[in-house]
Protein backbone atom coordinates (compact mmCIF):
# COMPACT_ATOMS: atom_id res chain seq x y z
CA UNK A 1 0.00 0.00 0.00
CA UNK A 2 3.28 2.32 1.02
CA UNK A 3 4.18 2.16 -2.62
CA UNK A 4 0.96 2.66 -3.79
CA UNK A 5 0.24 5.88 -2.32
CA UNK A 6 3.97 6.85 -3.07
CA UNK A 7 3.45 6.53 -6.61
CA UNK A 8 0.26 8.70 -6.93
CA UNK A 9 0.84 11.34 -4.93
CA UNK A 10 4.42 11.33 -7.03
CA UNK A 11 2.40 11.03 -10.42
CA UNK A 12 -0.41 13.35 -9.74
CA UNK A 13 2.35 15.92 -9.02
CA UNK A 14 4.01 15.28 -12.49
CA UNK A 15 0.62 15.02 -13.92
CA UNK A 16 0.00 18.59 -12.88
CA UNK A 17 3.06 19.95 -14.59
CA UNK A 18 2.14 17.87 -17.53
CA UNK A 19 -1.16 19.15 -17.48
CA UNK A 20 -0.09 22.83 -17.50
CA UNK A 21 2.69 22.19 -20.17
CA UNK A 22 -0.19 21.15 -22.89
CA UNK A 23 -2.94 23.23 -21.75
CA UNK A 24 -1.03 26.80 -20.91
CA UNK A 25 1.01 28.81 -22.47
CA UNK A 26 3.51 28.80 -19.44
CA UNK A 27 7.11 27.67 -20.05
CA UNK A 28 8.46 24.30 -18.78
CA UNK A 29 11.20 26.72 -17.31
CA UNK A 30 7.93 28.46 -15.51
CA UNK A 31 6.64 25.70 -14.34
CA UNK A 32 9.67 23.92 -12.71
CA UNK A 33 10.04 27.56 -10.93
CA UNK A 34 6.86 27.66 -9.81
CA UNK A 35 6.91 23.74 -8.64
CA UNK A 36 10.23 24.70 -6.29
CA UNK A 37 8.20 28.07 -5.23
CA UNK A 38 5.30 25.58 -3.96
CA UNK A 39 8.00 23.72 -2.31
CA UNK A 40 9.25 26.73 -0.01
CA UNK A 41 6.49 28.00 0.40
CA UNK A 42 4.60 24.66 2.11
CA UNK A 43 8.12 24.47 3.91
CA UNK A 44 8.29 27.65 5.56
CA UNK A 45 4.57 27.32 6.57
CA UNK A 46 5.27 24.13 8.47
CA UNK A 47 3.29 22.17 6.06
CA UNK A 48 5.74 20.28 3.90
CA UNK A 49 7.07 17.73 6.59
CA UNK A 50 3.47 16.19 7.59
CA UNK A 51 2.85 15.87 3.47
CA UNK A 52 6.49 14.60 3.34
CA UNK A 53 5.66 11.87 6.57
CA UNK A 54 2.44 10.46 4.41
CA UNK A 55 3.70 10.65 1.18
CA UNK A 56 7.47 10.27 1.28
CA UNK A 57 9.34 9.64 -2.70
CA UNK A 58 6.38 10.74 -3.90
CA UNK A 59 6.87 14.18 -2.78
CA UNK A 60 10.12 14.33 -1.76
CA UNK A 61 11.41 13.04 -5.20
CA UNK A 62 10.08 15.72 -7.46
CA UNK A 63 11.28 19.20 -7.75
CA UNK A 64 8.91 20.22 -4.69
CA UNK A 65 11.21 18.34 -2.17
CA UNK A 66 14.23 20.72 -3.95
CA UNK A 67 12.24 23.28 -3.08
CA UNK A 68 11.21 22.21 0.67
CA UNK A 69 15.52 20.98 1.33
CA UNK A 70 16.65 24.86 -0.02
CA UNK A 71 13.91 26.43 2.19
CA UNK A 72 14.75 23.70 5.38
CA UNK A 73 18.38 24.76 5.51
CA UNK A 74 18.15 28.55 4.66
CA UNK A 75 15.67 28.21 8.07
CA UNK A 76 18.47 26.20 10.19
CA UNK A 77 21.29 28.31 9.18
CA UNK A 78 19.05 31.96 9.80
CA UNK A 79 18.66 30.50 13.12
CA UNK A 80 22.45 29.22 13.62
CA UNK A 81 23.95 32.18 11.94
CA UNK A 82 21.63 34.76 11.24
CA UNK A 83 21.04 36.93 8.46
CA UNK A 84 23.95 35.59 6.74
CA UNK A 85 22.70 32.02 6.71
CA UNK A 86 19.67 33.18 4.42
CA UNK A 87 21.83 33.41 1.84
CA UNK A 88 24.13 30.04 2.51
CA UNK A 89 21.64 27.62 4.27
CA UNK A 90 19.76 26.78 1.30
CA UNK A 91 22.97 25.73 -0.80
CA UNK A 92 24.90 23.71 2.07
CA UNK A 93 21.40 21.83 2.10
CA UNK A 94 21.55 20.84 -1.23
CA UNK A 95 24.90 20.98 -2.03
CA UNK A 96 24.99 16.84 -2.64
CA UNK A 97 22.28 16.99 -4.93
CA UNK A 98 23.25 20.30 -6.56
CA UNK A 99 26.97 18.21 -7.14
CA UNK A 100 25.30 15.17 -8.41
CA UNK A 101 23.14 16.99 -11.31
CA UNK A 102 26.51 19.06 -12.51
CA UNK A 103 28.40 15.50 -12.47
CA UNK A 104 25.84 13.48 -14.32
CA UNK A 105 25.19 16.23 -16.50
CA UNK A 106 28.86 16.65 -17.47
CA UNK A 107 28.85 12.79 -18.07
CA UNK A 108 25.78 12.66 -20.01
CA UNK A 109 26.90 15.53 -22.44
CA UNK A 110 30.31 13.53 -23.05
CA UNK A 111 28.27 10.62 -23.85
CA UNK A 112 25.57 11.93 -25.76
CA UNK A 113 25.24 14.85 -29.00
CA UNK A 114 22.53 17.62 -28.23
CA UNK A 115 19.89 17.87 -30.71
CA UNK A 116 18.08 21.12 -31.42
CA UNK A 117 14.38 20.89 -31.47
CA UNK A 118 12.53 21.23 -35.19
């Protein structure tokens, strides 16, 4: 049932951004933006971790756990080191994941030829 519920809180949530790719006008760009904004926000409002408890990888996975991890440790390190820690908490948060996309990414371009779109 754990998995379940995993995978359609995680699909609904890349349904939505499917959803408004087809139907808007708003950019994918936009959208991923937006989906990290939703991700602070529900973080700073205390919301995010009871979502996170029930749903886990299913919203902790997509781009709105991103958003929840920069907003978590710009919180911590306000509190730790004030002001300063605004601008530092979010990145030493992420920093792992951050590392992981630029590696991967380097890989992937060394391994594969970009295409333009037609």
């Amino acid at each position: 049932m754990y998995y379940l519920w995993v995978f359609l809180i995680g699909g609904f949530i890349c349904m939505l951004g499917q959803v408004l790719i087809i139907y808007t006008n708003i950019t994918s760009a936009r959208i991923l933006v937006t989906f990290v904004l939703i991700g602070v926000v529900l973080q700073a409002f205390n919301i995010f971790d009871p979502i996170s408890t029930f749903a886990r990888a299913g919203v902790n996975v997509p781009i709105i756990g991103f958003g929840a991890s920069l907003a978590k440790g710009a919180i911590s390190a306000v509190k730790a080191k004030g002001l300063l820690g605004a601008f530092t908490g979010g990145l030493e948060a992420t920093a792992g994941g951050i590392a992981a996309a630029i590696i991967f990414a380097f890989i992937f371009s060394l391994i594969f030829k970009s295409k333009t779109k037609n």
